[in-house]
Protein backbone atom coordinates (compact mmCIF):
# COMPACT_ATOMS: atom_id res chain seq x y z
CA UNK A 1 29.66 -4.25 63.78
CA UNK A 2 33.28 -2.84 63.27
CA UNK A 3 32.24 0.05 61.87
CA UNK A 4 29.60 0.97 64.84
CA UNK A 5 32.69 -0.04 67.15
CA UNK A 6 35.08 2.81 65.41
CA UNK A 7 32.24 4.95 64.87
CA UNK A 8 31.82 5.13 69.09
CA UNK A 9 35.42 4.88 69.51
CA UNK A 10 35.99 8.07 67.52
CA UNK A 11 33.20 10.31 68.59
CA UNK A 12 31.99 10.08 65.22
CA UNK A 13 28.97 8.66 67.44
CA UNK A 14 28.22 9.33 70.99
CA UNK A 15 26.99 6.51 72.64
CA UNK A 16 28.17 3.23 74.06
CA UNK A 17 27.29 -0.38 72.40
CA UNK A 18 25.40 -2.10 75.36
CA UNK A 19 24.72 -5.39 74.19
CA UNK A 20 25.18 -7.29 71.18
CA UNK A 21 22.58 -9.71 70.81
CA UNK A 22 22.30 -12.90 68.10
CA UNK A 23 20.11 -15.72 67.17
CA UNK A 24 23.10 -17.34 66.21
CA UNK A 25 26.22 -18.22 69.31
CA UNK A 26 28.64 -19.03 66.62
CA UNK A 27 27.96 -14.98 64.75
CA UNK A 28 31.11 -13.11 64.32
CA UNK A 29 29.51 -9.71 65.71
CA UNK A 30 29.65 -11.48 68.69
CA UNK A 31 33.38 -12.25 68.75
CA UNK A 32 34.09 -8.83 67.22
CA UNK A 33 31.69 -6.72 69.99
CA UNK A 34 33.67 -9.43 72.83
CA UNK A 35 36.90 -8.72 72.00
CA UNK A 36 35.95 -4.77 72.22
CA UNK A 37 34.91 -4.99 75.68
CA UNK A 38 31.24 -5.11 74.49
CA UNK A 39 28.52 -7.44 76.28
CA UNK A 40 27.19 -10.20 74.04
CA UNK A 41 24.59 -12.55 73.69
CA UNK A 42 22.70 -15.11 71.51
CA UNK A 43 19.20 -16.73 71.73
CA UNK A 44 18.36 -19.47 69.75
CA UNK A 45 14.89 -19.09 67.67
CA UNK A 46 15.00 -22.53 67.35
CA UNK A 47 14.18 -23.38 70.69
CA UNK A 48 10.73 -21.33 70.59
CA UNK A 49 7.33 -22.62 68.72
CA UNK A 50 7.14 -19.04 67.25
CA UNK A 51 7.98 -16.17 66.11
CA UNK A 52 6.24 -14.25 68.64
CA UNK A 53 7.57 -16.32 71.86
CA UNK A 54 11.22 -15.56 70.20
CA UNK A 55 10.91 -11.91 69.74
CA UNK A 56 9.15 -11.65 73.27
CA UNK A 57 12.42 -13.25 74.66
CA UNK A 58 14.93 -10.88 72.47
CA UNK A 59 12.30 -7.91 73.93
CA UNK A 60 13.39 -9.29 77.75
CA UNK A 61 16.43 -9.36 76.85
CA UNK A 62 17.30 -5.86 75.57
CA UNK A 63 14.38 -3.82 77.43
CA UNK A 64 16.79 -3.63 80.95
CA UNK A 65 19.36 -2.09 79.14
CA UNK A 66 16.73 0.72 77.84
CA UNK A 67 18.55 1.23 74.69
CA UNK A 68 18.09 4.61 72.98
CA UNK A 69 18.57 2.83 69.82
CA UNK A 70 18.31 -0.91 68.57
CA UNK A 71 20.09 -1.57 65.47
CA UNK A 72 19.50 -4.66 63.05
CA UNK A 73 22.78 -5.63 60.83
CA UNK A 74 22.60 -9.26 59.31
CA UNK A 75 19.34 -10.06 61.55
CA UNK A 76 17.37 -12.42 58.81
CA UNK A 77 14.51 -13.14 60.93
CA UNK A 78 10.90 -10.92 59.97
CA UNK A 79 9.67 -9.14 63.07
CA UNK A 80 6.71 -9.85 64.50
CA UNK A 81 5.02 -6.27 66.46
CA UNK A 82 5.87 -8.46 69.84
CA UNK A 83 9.42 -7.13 68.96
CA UNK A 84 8.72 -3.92 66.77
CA UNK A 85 6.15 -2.30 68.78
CA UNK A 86 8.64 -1.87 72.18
CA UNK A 87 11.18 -0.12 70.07
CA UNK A 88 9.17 1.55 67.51
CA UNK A 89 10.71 5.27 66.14
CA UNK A 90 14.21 3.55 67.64
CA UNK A 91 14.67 0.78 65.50
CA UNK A 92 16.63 0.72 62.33
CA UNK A 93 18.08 -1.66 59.76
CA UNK A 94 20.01 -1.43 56.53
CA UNK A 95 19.10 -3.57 53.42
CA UNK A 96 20.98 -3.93 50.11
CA UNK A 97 19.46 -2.15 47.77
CA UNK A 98 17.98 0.89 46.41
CA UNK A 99 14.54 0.46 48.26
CA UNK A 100 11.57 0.03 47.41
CA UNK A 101 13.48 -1.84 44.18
CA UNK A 102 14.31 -5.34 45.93
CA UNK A 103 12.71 -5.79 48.88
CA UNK A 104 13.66 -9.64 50.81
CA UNK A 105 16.70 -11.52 49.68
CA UNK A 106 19.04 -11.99 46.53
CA UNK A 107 19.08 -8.14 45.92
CA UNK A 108 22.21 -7.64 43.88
CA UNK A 109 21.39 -10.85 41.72
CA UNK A 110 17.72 -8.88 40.70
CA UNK A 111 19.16 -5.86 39.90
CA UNK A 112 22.16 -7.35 37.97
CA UNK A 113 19.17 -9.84 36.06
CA UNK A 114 16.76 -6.63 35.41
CA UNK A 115 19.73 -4.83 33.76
CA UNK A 116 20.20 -2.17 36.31
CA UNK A 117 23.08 1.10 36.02
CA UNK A 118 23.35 1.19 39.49
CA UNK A 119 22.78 -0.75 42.87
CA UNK A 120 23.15 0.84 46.80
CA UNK A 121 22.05 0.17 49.94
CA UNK A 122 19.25 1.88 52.13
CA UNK A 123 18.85 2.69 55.59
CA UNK A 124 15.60 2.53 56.92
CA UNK A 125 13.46 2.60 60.05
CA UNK A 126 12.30 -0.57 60.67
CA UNK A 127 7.95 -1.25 60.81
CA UNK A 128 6.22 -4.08 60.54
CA UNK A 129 5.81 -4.37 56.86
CA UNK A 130 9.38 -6.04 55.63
CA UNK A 131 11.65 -4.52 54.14
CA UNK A 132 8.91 -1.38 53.44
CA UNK A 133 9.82 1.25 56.94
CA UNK A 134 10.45 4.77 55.25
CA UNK A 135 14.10 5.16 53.96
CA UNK A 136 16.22 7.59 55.62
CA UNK A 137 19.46 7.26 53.88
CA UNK A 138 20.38 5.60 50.84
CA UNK A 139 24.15 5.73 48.95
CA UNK A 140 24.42 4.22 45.27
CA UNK A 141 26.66 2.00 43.64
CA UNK A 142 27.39 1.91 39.99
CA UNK A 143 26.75 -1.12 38.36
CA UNK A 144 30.43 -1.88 36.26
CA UNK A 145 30.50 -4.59 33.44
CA UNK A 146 31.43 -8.13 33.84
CA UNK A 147 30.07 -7.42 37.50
CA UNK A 148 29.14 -10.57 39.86
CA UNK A 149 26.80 -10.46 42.81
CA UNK A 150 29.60 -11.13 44.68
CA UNK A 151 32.02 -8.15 43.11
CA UNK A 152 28.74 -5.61 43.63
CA UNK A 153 28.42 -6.88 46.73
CA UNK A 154 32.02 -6.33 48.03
CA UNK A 155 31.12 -2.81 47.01
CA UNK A 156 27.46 -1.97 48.20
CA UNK A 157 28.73 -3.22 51.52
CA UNK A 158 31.61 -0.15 52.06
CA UNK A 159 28.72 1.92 51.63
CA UNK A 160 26.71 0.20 54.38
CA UNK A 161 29.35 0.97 56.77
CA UNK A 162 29.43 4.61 55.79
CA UNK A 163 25.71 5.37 56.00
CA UNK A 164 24.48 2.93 58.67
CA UNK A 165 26.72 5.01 61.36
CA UNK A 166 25.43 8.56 59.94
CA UNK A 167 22.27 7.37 59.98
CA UNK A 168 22.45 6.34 64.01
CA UNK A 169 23.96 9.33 64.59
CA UNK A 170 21.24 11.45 63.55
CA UNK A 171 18.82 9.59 65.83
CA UNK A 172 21.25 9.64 68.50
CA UNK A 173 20.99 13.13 68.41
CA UNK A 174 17.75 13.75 68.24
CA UNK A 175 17.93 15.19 64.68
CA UNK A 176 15.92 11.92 63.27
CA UNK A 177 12.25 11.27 63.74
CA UNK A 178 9.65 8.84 62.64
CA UNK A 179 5.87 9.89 62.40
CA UNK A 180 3.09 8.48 60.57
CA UNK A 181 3.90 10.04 57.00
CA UNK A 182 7.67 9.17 57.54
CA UNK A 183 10.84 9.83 58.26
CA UNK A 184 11.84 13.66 59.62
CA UNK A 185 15.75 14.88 59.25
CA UNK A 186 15.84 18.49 60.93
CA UNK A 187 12.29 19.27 61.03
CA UNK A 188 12.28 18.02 57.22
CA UNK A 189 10.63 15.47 55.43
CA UNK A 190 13.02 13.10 53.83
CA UNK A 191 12.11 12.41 50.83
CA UNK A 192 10.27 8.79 50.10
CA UNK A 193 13.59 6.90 48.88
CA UNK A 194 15.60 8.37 51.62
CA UNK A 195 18.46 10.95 51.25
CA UNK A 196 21.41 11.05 48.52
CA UNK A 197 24.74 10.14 49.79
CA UNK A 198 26.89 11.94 49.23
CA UNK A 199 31.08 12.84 50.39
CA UNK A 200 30.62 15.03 53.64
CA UNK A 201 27.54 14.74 54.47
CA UNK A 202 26.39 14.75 58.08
């Protein structure tokens, strides 16, 4: 959220945050986006009988504002197309790892278990397989000895607020497209694991 905040504040981005929304009131986005000046929200997915009733409410929620861009940081609920389908080619989400390796949760424990050299994180457009929308950016994290999920972790997630913001700003712009093959940087295809990170790129 902070980084997204400083990313608008210094033109690094051009846009404005409309709303932050939650499932959960007590989030710390929300406190963070509120004491920015920021909108906020939360809706409870425990008070609808599915999945499908609770996305159609976050759907009512954000459509007024017409966003030109929804982005997903720390949302753990799976999408249902009630949600996905409204905001498809606009709606992106990050995810700890070096996708596809370690799709769904516990990402830095799997690739410390299976022995890995390196970790990262991925930014990806989001579709309605989990975890699986075609990568756009990815930056990788050497894996050090004596490492910890929690050590990698601390790492992978200064990456994430590098590439998450470059990655917005490229669909902000108009640079960024989805289409049924993938994802399109510049009238090129990106390749299937997304694009290298690396220093200066934008």
């Amino acid at each position: 959220m902070q980084a997204f905040i400083e990313a608008c504040k210094t033109g690094q981005i051009d846009a404005d945050i409309a709303l932050v929304l939650s499932n959960s009131p007590d989030a710390a986005g929300l406190a963070t986006a509120a004491a920015a000046g920021i909108a906020t929200t939360s809706i409870d997915h425990r008070r609808y009988e599915s999945r499908k009733d609770f996305d159609a409410a976050l759907v009512s929620t954000l459509q007024p504002y017409q966003p030109d861009l929804v982005i997903l940081a720390g949302f753990m609920r799976i999408l249902t197309p009630v949600f996905i389908t409204p905001f498809a080619g606009k709606l992106l989400n990050i995810h700890p790892s070096l996708l596809p390796k370690y799709p769904g949760l516990n990402t830095h424990r799997r690739a410390l278990e299976a022995g890995d050299s390196e970790a990262g994180v991925t930014v990806h457009y989001v579709t309605q397989e989990l975890d699986g929308g075609p990568p756009i950016i990815q930056a990788r994290v050497p894996i050090e000895q004596g490492d910890s999920p929690e050590t990698l972790a601390t790492r992978v997630i200064v990456q994430e607020h590098i590439i998450y913001p470059i990655a917005a700003k490229w669909q902000l712009q108009g640079r960024l497209q989805l289409d049924e093959q993938g994802a399109i940087l510049d009238g090129k295809r990106i390749p299937a694991t997304g694009i290298d990170y690396v220093q200066g790129i934008e």
